[in-house]
PDB file of N, CA and C in Angstrom:
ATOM      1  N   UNK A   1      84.517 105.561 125.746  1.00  0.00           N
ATOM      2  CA  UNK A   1      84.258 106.022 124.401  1.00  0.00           C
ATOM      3  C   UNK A   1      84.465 107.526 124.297  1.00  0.00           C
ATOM      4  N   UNK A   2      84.102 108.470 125.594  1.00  0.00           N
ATOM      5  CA  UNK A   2      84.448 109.749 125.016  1.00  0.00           C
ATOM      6  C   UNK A   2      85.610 110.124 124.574  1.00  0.00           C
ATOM      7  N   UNK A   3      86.634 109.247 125.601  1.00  0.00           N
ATOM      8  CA  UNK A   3      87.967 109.612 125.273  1.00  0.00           C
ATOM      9  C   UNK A   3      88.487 109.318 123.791  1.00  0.00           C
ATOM     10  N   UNK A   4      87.812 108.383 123.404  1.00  0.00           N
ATOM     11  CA  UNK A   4      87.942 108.128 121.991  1.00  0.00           C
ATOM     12  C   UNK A   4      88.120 109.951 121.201  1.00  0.00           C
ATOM     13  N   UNK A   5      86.310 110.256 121.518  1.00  0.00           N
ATOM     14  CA  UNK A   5      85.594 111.565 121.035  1.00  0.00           C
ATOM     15  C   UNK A   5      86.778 112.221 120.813  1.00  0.00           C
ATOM     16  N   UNK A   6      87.622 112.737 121.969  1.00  0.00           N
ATOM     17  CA  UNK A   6      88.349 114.069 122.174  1.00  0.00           C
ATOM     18  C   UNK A   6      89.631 113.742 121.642  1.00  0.00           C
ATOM     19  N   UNK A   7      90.003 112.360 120.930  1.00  0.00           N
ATOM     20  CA  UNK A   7      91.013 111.958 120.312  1.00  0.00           C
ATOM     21  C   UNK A   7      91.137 112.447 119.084  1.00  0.00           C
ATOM     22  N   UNK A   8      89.737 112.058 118.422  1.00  0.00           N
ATOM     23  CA  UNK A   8      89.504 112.713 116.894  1.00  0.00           C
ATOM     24  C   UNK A   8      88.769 113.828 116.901  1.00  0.00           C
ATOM     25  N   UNK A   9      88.023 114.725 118.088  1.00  0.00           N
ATOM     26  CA  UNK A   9      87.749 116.102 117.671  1.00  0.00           C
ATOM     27  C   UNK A   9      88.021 117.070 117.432  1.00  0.00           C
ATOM     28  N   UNK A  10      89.539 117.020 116.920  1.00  0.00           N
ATOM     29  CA  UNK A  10      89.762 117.911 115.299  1.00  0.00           C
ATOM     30  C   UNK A  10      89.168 117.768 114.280  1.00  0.00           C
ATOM     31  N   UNK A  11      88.800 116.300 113.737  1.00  0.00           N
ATOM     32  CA  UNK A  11      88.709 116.323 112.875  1.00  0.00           C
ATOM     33  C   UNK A  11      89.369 115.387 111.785  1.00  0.00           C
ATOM     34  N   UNK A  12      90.668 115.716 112.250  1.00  0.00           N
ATOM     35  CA  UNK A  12      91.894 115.251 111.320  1.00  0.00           C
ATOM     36  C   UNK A  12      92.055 113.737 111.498  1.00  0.00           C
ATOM     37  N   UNK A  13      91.648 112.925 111.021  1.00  0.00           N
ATOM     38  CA  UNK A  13      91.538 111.324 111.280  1.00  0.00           C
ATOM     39  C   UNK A  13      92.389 110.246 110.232  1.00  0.00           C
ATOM     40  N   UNK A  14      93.422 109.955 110.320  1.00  0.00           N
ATOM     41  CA  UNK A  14      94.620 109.490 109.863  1.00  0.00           C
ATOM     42  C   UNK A  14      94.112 107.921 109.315  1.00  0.00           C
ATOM     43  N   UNK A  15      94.993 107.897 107.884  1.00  0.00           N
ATOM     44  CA  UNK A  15      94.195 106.211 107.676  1.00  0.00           C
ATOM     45  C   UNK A  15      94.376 105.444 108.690  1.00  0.00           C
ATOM     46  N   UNK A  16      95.798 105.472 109.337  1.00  0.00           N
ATOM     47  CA  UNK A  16      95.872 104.313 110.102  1.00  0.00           C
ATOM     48  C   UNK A  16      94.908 104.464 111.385  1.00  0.00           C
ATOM     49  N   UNK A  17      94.969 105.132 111.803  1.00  0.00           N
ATOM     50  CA  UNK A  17      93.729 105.689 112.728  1.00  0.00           C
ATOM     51  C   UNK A  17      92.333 104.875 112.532  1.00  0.00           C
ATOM     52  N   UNK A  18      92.135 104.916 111.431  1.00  0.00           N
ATOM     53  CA  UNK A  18      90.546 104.641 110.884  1.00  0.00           C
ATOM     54  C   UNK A  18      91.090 102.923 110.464  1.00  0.00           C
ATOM     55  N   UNK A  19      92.248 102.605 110.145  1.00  0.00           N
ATOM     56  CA  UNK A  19      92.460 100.900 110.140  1.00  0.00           C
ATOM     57  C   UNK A  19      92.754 100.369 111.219  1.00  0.00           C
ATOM     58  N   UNK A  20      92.746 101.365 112.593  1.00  0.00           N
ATOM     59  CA  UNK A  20      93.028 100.938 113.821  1.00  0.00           C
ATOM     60  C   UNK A  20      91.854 100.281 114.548  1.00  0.00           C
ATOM     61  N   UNK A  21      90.865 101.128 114.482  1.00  0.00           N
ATOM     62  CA  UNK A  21      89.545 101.225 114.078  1.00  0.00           C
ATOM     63  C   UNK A  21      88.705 100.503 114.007  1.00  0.00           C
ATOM     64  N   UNK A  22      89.078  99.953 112.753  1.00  0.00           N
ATOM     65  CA  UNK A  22      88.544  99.126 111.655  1.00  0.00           C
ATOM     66  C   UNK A  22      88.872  97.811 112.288  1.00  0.00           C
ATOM     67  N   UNK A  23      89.965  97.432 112.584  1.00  0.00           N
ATOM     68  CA  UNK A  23      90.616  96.239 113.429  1.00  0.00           C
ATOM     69  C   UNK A  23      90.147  95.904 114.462  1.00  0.00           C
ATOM     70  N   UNK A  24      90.063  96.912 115.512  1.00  0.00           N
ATOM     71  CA  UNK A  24      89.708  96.662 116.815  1.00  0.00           C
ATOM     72  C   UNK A  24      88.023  96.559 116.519  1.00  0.00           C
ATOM     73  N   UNK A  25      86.989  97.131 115.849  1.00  0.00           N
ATOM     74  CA  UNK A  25      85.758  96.392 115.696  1.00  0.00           C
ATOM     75  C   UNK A  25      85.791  95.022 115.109  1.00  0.00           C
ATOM     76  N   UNK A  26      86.711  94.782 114.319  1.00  0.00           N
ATOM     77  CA  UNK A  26      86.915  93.455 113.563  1.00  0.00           C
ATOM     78  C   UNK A  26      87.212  92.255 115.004  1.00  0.00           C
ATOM     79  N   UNK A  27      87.963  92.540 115.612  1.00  0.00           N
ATOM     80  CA  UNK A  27      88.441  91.804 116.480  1.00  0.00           C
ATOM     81  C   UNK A  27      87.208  91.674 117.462  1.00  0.00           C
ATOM     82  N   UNK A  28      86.986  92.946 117.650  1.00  0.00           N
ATOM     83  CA  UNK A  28      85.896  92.429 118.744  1.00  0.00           C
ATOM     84  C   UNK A  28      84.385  91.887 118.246  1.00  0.00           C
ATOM     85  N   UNK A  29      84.039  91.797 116.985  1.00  0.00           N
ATOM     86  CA  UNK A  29      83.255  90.994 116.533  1.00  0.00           C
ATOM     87  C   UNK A  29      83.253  89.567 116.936  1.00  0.00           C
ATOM     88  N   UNK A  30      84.639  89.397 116.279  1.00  0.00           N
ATOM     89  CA  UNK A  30      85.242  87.739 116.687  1.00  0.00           C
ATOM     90  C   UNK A  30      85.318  87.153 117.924  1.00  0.00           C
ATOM     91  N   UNK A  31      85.404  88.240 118.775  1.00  0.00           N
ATOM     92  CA  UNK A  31      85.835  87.937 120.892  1.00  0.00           C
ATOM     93  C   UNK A  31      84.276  87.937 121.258  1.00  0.00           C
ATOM     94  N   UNK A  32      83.671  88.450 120.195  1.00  0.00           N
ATOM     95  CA  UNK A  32      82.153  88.486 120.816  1.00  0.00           C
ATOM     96  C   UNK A  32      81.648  87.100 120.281  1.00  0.00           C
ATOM     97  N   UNK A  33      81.700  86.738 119.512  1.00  0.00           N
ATOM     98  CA  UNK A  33      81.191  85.172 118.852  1.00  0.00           C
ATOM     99  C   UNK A  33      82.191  84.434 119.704  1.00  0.00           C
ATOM    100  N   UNK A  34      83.207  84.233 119.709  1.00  0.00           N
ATOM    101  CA  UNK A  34      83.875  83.335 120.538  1.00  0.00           C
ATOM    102  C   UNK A  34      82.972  83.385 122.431  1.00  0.00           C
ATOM    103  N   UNK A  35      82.898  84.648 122.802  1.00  0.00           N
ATOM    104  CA  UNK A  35      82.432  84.201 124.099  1.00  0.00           C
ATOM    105  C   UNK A  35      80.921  84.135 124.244  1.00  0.00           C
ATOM    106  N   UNK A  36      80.261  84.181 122.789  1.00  0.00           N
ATOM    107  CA  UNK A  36      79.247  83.581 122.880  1.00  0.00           C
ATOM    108  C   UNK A  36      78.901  81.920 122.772  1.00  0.00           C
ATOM    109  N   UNK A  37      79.827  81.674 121.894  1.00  0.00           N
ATOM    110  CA  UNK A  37      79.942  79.802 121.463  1.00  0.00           C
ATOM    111  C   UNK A  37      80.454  79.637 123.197  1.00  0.00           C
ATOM    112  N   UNK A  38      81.878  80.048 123.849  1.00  0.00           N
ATOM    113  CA  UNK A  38      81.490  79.764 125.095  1.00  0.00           C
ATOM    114  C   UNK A  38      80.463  79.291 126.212  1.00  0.00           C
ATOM    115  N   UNK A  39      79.508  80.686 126.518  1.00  0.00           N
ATOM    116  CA  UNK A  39      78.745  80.948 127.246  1.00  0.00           C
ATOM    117  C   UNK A  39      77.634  79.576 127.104  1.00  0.00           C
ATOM    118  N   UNK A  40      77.517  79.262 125.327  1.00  0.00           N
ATOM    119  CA  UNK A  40      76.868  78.360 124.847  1.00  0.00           C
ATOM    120  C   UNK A  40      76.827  76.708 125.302  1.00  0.00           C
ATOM    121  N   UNK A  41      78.135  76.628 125.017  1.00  0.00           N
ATOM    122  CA  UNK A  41      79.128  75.326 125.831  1.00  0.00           C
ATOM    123  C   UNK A  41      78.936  75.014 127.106  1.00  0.00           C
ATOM    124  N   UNK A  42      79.248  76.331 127.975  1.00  0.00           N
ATOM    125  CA  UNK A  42      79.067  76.401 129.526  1.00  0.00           C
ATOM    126  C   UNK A  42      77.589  75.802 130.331  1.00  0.00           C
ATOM    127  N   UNK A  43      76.580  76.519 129.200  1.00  0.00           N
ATOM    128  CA  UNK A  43      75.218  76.097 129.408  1.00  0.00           C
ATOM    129  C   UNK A  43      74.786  74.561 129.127  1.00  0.00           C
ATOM    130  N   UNK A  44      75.435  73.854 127.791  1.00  0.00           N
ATOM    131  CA  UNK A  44      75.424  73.059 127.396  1.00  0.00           C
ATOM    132  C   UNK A  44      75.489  71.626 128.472  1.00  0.00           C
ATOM    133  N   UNK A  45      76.637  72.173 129.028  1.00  0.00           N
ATOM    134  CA  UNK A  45      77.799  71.355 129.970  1.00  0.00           C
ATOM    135  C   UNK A  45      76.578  71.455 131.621  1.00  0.00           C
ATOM    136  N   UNK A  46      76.223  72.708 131.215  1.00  0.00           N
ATOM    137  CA  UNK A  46      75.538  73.080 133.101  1.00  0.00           C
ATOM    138  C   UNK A  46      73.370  72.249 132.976  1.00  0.00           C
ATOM    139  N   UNK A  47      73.535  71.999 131.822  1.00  0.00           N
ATOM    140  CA  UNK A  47      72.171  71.374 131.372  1.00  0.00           C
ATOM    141  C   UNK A  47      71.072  72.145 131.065  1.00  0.00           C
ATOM    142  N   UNK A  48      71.336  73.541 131.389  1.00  0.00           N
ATOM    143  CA  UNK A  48      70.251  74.467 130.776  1.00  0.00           C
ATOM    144  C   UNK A  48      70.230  74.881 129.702  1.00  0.00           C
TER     145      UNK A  48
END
């Protein structure tokens, strides 16, 4: 994440930048529910 920091500490933060952003939290919302319904399944399957 810092490297993120020192990417935008100018300042100067470009739309696409901020829809890049915007995407990659979007996405990883979704990768996070998906490997939770997983993890869910796995347990399901393992009887706990």
């Amino acid at each position: 994440m810092a490297e993120w920091r020192k990417v935008f500490a100018d300042g100067k933060i470009s739309k696409s930048e901020l829809d890049f952003l915007q995407e990659l939290k979007s996405n990883a919302k979704t990768s996070v529910q998906k490997l939770d319904d997983l993890i869910k399944d796995c347990e399901k399957a393992q009887g706990t």
